[in-house]
N, C-alpha and C. Protein backbone atom coordinates (compact mmCIF):
# COMPACT_ATOMS: atom_id res chain seq x y z
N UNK A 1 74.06 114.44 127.43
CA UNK A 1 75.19 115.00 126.71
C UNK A 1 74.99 114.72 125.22
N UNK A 2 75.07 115.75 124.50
CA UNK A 2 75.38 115.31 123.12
C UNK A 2 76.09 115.87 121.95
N UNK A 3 76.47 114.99 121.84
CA UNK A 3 77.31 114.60 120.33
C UNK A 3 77.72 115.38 119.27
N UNK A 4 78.43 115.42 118.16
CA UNK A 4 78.12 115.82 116.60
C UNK A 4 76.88 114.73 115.94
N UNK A 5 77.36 113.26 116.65
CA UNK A 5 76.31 112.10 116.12
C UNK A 5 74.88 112.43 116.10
N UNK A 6 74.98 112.17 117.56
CA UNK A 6 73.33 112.55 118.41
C UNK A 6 72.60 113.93 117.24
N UNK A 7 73.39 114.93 116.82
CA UNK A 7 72.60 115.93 116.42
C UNK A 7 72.57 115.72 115.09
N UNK A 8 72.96 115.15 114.26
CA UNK A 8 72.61 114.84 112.76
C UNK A 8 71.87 113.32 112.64
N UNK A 9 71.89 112.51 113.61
CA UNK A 9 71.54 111.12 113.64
C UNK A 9 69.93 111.19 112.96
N UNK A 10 69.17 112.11 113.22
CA UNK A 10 67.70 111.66 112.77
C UNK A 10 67.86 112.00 110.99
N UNK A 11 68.45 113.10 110.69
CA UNK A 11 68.63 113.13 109.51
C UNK A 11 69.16 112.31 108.56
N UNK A 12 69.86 111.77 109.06
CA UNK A 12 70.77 110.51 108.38
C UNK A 12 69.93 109.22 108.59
N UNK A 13 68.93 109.09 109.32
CA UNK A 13 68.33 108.21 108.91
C UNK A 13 66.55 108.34 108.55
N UNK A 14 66.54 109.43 108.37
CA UNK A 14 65.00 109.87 108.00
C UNK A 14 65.10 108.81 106.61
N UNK A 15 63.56 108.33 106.23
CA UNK A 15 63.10 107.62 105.24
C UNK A 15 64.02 105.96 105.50
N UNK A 16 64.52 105.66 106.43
CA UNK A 16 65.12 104.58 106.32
C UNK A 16 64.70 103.60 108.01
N UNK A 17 62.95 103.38 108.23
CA UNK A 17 62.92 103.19 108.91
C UNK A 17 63.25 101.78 109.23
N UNK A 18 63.71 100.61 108.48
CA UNK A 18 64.11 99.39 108.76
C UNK A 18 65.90 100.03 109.65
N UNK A 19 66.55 101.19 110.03
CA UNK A 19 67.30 101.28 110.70
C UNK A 19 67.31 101.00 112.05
N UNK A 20 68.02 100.69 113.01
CA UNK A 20 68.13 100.41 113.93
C UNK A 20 68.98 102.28 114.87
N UNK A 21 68.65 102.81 115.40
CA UNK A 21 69.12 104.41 115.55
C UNK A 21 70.50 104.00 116.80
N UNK A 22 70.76 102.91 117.32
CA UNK A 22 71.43 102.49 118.46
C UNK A 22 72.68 101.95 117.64
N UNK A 23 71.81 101.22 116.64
CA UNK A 23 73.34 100.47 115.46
C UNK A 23 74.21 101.27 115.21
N UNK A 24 73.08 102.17 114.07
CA UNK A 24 73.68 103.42 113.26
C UNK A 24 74.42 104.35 114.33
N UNK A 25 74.02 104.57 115.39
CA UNK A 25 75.05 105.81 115.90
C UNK A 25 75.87 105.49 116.38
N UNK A 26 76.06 103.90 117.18
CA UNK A 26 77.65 102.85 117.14
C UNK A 26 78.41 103.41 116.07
N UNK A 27 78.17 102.74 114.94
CA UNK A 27 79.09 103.12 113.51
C UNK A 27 79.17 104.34 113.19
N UNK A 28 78.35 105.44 113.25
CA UNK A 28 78.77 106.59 113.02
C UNK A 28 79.80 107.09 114.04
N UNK A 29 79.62 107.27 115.47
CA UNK A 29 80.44 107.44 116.39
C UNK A 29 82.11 106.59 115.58
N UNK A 30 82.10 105.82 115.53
CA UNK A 30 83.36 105.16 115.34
C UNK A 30 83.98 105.58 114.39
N UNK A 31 83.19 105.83 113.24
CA UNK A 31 83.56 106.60 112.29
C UNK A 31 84.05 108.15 112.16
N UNK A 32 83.20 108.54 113.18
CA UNK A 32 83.82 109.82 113.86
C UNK A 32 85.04 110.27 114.44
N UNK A 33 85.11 109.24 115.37
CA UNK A 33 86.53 108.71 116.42
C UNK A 33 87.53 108.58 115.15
N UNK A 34 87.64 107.74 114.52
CA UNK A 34 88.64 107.33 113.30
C UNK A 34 88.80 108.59 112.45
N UNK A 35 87.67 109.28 112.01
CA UNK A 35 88.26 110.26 111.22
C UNK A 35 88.93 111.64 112.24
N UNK A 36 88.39 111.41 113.50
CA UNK A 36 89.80 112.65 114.21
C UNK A 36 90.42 111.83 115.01
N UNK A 37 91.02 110.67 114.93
CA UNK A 37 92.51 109.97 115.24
C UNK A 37 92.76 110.13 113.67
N UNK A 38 92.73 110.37 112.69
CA UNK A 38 93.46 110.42 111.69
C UNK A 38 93.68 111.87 111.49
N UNK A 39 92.91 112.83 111.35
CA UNK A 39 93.30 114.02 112.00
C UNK A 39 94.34 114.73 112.88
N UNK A 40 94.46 113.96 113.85
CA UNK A 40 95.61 113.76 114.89
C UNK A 40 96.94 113.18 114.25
N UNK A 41 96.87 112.47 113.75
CA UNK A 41 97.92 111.37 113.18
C UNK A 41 98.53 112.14 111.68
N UNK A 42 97.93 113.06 111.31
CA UNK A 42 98.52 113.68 110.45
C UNK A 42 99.36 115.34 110.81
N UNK A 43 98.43 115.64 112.20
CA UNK A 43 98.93 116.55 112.57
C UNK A 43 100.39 116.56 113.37
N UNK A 44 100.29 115.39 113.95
CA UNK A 44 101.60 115.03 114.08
C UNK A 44 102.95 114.68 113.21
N UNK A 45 102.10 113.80 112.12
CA UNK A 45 103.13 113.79 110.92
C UNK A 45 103.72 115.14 110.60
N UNK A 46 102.52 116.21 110.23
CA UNK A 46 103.09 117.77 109.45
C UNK A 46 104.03 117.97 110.48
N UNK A 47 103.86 117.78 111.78
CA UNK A 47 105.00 118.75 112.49
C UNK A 47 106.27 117.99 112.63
N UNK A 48 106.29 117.07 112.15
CA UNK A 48 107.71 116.29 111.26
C UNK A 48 108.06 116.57 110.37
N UNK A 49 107.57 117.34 109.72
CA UNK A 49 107.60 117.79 107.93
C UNK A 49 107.45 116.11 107.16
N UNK A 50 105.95 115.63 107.64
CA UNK A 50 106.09 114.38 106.69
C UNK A 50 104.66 114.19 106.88
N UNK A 51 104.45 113.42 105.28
CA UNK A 51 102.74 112.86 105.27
C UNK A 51 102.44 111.81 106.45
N UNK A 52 101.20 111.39 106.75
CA UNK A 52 101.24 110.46 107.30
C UNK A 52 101.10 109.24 106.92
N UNK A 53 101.50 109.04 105.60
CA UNK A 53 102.07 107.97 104.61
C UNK A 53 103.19 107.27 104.85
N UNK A 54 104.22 108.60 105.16
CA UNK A 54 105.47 108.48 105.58
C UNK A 54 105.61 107.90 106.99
N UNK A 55 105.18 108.68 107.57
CA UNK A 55 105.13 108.07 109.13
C UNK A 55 104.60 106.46 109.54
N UNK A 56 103.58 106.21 108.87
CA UNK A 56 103.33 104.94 108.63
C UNK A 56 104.17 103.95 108.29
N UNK A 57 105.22 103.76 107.29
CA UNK A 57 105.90 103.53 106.71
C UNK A 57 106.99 103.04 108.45
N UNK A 58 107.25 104.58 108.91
CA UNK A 58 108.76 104.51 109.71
C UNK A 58 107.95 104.00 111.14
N UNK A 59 106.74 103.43 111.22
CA UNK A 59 106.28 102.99 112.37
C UNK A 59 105.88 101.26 112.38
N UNK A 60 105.73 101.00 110.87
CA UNK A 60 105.55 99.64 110.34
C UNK A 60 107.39 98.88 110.68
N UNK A 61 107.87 99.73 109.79
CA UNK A 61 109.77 99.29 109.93
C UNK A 61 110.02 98.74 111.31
N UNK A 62 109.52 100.05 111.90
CA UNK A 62 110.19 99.62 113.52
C UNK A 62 109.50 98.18 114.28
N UNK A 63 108.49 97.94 113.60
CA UNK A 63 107.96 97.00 114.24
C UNK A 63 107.84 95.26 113.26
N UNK A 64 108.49 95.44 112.44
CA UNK A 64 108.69 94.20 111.50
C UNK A 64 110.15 93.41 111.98
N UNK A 65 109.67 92.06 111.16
CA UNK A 65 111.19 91.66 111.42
C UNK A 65 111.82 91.50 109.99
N UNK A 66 113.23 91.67 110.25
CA UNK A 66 113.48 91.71 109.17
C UNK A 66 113.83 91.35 107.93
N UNK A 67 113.06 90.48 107.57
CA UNK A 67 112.76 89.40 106.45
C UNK A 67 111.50 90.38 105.97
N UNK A 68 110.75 90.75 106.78
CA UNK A 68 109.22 91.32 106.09
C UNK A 68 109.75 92.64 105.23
N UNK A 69 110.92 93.14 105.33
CA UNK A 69 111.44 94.43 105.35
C UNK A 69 112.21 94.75 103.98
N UNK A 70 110.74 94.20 103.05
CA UNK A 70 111.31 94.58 101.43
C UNK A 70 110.29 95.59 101.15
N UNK A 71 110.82 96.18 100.00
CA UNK A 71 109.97 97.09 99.14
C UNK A 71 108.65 96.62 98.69
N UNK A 72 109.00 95.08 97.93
CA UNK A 72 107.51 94.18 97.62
C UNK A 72 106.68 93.83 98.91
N UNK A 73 106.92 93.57 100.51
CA UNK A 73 106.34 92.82 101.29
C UNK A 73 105.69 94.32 102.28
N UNK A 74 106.01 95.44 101.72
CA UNK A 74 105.54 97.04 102.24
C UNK A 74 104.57 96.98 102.02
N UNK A 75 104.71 97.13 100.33
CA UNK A 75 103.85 97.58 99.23
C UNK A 75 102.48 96.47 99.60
N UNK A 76 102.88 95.11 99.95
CA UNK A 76 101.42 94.36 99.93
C UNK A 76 100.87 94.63 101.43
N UNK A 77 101.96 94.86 102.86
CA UNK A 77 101.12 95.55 104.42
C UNK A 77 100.59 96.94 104.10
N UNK A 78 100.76 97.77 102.93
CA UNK A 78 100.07 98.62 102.77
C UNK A 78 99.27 98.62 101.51
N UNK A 79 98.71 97.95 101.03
CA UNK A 79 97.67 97.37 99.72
C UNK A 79 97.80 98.76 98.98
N UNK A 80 99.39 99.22 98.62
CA UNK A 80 99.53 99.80 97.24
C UNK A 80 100.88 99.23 96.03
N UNK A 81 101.12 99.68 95.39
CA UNK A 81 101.82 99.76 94.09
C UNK A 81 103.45 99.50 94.82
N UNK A 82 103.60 98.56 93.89
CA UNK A 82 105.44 98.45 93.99
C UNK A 82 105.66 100.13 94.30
N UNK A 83 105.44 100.50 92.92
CA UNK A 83 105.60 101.87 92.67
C UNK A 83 105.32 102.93 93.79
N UNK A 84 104.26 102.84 94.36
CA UNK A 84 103.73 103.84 95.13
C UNK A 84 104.85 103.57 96.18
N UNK A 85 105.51 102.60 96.57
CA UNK A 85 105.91 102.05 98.07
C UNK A 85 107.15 102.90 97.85
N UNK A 86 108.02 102.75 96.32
CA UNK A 86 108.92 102.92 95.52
C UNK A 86 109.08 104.67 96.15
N UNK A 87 108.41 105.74 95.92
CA UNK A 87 108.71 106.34 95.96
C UNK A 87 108.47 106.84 97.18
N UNK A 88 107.74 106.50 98.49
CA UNK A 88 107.27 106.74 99.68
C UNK A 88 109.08 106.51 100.28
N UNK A 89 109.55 105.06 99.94
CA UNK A 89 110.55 104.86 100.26
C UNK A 89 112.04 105.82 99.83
N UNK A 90 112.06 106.23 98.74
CA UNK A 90 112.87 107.04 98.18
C UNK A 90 112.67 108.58 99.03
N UNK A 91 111.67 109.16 99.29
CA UNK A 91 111.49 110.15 100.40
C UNK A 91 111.99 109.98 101.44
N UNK A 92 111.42 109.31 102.00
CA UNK A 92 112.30 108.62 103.41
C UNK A 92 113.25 108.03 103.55
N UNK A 93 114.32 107.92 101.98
CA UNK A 93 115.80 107.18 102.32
C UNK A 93 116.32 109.01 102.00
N UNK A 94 115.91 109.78 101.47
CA UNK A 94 116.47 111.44 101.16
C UNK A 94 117.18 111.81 102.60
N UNK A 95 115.15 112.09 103.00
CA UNK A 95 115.56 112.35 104.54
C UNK A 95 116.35 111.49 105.57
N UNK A 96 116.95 110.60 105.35
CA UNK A 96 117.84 109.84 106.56
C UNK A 96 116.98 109.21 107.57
N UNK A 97 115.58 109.11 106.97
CA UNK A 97 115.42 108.02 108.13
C UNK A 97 115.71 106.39 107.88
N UNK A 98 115.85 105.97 106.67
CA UNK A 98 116.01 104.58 106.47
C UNK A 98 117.10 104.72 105.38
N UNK A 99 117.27 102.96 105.21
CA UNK A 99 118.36 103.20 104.28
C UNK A 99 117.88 101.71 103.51
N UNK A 100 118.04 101.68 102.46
CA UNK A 100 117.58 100.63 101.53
C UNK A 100 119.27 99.40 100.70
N UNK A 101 119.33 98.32 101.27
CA UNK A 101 120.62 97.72 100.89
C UNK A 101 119.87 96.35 99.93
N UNK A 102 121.13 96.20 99.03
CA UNK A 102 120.49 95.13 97.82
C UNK A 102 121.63 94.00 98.98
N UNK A 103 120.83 92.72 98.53
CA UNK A 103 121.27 91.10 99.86
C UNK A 103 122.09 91.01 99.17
N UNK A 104 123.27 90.68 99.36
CA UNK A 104 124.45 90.07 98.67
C UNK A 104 124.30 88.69 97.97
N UNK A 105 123.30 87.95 98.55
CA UNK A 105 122.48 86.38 98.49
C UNK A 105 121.81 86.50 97.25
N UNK A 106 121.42 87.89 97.22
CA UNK A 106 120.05 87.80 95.96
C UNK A 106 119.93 89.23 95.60
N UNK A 107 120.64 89.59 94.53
CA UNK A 107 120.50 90.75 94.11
C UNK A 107 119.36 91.54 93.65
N UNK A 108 118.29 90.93 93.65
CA UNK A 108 117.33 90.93 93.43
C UNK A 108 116.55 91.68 94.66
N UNK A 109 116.68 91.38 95.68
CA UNK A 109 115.96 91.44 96.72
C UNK A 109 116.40 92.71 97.42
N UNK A 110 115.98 93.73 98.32
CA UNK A 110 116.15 94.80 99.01
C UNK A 110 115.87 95.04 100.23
N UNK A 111 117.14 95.00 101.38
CA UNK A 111 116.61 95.11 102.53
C UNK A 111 116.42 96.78 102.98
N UNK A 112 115.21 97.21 103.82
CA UNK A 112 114.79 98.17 103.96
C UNK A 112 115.12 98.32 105.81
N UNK A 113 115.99 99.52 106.04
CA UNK A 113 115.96 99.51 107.52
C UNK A 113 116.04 100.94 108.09
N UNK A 114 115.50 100.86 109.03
CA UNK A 114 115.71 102.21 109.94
C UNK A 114 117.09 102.88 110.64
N UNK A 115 117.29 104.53 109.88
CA UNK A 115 118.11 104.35 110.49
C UNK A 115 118.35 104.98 111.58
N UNK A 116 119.37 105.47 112.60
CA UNK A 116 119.26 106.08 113.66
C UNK A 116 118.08 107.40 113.84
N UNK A 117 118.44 107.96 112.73
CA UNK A 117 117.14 109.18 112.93
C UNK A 117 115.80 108.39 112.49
N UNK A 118 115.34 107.72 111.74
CA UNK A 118 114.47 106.90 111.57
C UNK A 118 113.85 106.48 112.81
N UNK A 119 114.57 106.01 113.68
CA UNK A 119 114.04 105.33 115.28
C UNK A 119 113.86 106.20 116.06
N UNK A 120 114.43 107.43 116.14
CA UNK A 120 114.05 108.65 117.40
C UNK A 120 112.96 109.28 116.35
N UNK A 121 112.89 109.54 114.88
CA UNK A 121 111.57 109.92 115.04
C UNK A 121 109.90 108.55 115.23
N UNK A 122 110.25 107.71 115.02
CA UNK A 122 109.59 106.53 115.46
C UNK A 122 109.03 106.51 117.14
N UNK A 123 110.01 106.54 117.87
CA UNK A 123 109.53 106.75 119.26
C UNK A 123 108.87 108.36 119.19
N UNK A 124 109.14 109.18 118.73
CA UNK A 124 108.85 111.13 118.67
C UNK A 124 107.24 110.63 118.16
N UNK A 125 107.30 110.06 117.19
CA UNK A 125 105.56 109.72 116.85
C UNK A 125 104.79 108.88 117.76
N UNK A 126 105.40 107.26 117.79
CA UNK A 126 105.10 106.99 118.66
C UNK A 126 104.21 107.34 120.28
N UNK A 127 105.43 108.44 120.80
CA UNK A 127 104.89 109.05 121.76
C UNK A 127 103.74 109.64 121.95
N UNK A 128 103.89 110.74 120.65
CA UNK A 128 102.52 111.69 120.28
C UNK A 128 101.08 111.17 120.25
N UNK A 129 101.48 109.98 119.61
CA UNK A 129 99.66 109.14 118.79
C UNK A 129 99.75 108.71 120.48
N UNK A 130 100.86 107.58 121.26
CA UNK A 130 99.75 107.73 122.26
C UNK A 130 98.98 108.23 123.31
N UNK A 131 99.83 109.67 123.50
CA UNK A 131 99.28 110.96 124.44
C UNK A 131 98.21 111.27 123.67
N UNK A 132 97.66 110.87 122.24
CA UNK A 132 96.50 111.74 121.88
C UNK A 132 95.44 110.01 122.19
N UNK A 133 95.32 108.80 122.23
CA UNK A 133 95.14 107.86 122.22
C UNK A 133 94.73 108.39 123.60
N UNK A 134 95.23 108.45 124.28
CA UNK A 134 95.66 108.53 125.95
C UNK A 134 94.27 109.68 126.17
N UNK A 135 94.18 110.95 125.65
CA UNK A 135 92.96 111.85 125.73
C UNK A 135 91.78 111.45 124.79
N UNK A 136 91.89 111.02 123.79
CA UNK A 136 90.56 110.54 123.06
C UNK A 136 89.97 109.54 124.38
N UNK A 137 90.62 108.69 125.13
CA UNK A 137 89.71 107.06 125.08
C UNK A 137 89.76 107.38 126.87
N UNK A 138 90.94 107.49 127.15
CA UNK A 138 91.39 107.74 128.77
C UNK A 138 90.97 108.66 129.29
N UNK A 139 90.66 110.14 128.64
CA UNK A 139 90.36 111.56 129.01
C UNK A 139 88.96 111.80 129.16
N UNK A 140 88.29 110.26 128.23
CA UNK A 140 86.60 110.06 128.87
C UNK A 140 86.16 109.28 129.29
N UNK A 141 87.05 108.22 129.61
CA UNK A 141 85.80 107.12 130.24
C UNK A 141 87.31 106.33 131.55
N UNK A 142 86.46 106.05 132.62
CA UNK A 142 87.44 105.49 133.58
C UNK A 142 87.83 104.01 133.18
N UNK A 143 88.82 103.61 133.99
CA UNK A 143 89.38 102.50 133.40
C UNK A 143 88.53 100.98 133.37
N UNK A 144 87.28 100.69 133.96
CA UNK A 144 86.68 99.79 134.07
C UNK A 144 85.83 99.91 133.00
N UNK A 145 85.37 101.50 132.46
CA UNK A 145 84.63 101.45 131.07
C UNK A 145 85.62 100.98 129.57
N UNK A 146 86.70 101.96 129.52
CA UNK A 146 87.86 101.66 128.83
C UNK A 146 88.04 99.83 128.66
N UNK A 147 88.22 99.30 129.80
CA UNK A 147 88.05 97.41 129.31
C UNK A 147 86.47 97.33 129.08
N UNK A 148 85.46 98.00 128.95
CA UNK A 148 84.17 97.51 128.79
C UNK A 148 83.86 97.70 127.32
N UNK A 149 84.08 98.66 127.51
CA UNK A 149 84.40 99.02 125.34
C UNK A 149 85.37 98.50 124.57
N UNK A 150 86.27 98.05 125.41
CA UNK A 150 87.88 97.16 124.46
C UNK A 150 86.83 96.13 124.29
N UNK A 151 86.76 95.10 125.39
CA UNK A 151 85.78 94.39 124.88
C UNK A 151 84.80 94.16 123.88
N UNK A 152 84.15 94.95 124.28
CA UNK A 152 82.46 95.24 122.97
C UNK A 152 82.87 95.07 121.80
N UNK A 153 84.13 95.92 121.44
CA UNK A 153 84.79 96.28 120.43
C UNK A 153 85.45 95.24 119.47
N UNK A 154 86.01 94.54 120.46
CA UNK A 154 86.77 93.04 120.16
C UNK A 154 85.60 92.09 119.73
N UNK A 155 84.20 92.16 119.97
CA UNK A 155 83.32 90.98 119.81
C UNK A 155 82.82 91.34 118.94
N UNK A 156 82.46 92.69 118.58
CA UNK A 156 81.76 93.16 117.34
C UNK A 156 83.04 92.94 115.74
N UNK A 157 84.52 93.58 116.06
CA UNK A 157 85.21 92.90 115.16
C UNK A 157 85.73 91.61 114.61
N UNK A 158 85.64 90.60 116.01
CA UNK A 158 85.32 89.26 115.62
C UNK A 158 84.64 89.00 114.71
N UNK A 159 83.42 89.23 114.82
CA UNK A 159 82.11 88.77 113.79
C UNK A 159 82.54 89.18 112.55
N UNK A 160 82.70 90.65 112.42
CA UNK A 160 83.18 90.83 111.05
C UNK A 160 83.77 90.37 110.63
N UNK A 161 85.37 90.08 111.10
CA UNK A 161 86.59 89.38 110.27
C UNK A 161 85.79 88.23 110.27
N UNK A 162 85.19 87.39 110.95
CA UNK A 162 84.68 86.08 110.90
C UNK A 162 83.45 85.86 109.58
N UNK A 163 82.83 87.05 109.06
CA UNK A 163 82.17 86.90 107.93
C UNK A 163 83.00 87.18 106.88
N UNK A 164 84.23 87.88 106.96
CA UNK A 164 84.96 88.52 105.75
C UNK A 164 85.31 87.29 105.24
């Protein structure tokens, strides 16, 4: 059987024979996989009428507690700009999915929360990413391969975070 990988793989590594062709098409494959689950993940966003910036945002909320659930503590789970978070958030308080309250404790501070429509589209995404999750990983390999690759997967990202 083969691939998009398999058929560009010699080209991508012509002149680079210290490559390993088993490594490289691991990481390319994955890289593959990731760029159409993000594909997916946006196509689901559009049919929300929202980036998948946004959606990110109303899928992080639902799953924080709520102390993490400021504008500053967003902005650093998503490694951008006060600013950038600033206005991601201002979109998504328009549309009614969240609502943004200053602490009575500390005026300073801003609690960020979901609100009722915020959470049904949360589960509405939710659902989607994992019916497409569900055909990317489930729709090819049976469930004893599925834990054989969770695995692999888990030991090869070990190492990394463990050199980072």
């Amino acid at each position: 059987m083969t691939d998009s990988v398999e058929t560009e793989l010699d080209h991508h590594l012509a002149g680079h024979d210290q490559a390993d062709p088993v490594v490289e098409g691991v990481l390319y494959r994955i890289i593959e996989l990731a760029r159409r689950h993000e594909e997916g993940q946006r196509a689901v966003a559009a049919r929300e009428g929202l980036s998948l910036a946004d959606c990110e945002v109303i899928l992080r909320l639902a799953h924080l507690e709520p102390a993490d659930c400021t504008p500053g503590q967003l902005a650093r789970l998503f490694h951008i700009t006060a600013g950038s978070m600033t206005s991601r958030l201002s979109r998504l308080e328009s549309g009614g999915y969240l609502t943004r309250t200053v602490q009575p404790g500390n005026r300073a501070q801003i609690q960020v929360d979901l609100t009722d429509k915020g959470q049904v589209l949360h589960h509405r995404f939710a659902d989607q990413m994992v019916a497409i999750h569900q055909e990317m990983v489930g729709g090819a390999l049976p469930a004893k391969d599925r834990a054989t690759l969770n695995d692999l997967l888990r030991r090869v990202l070990t190492h990394v975070e463990a050199q980072a």
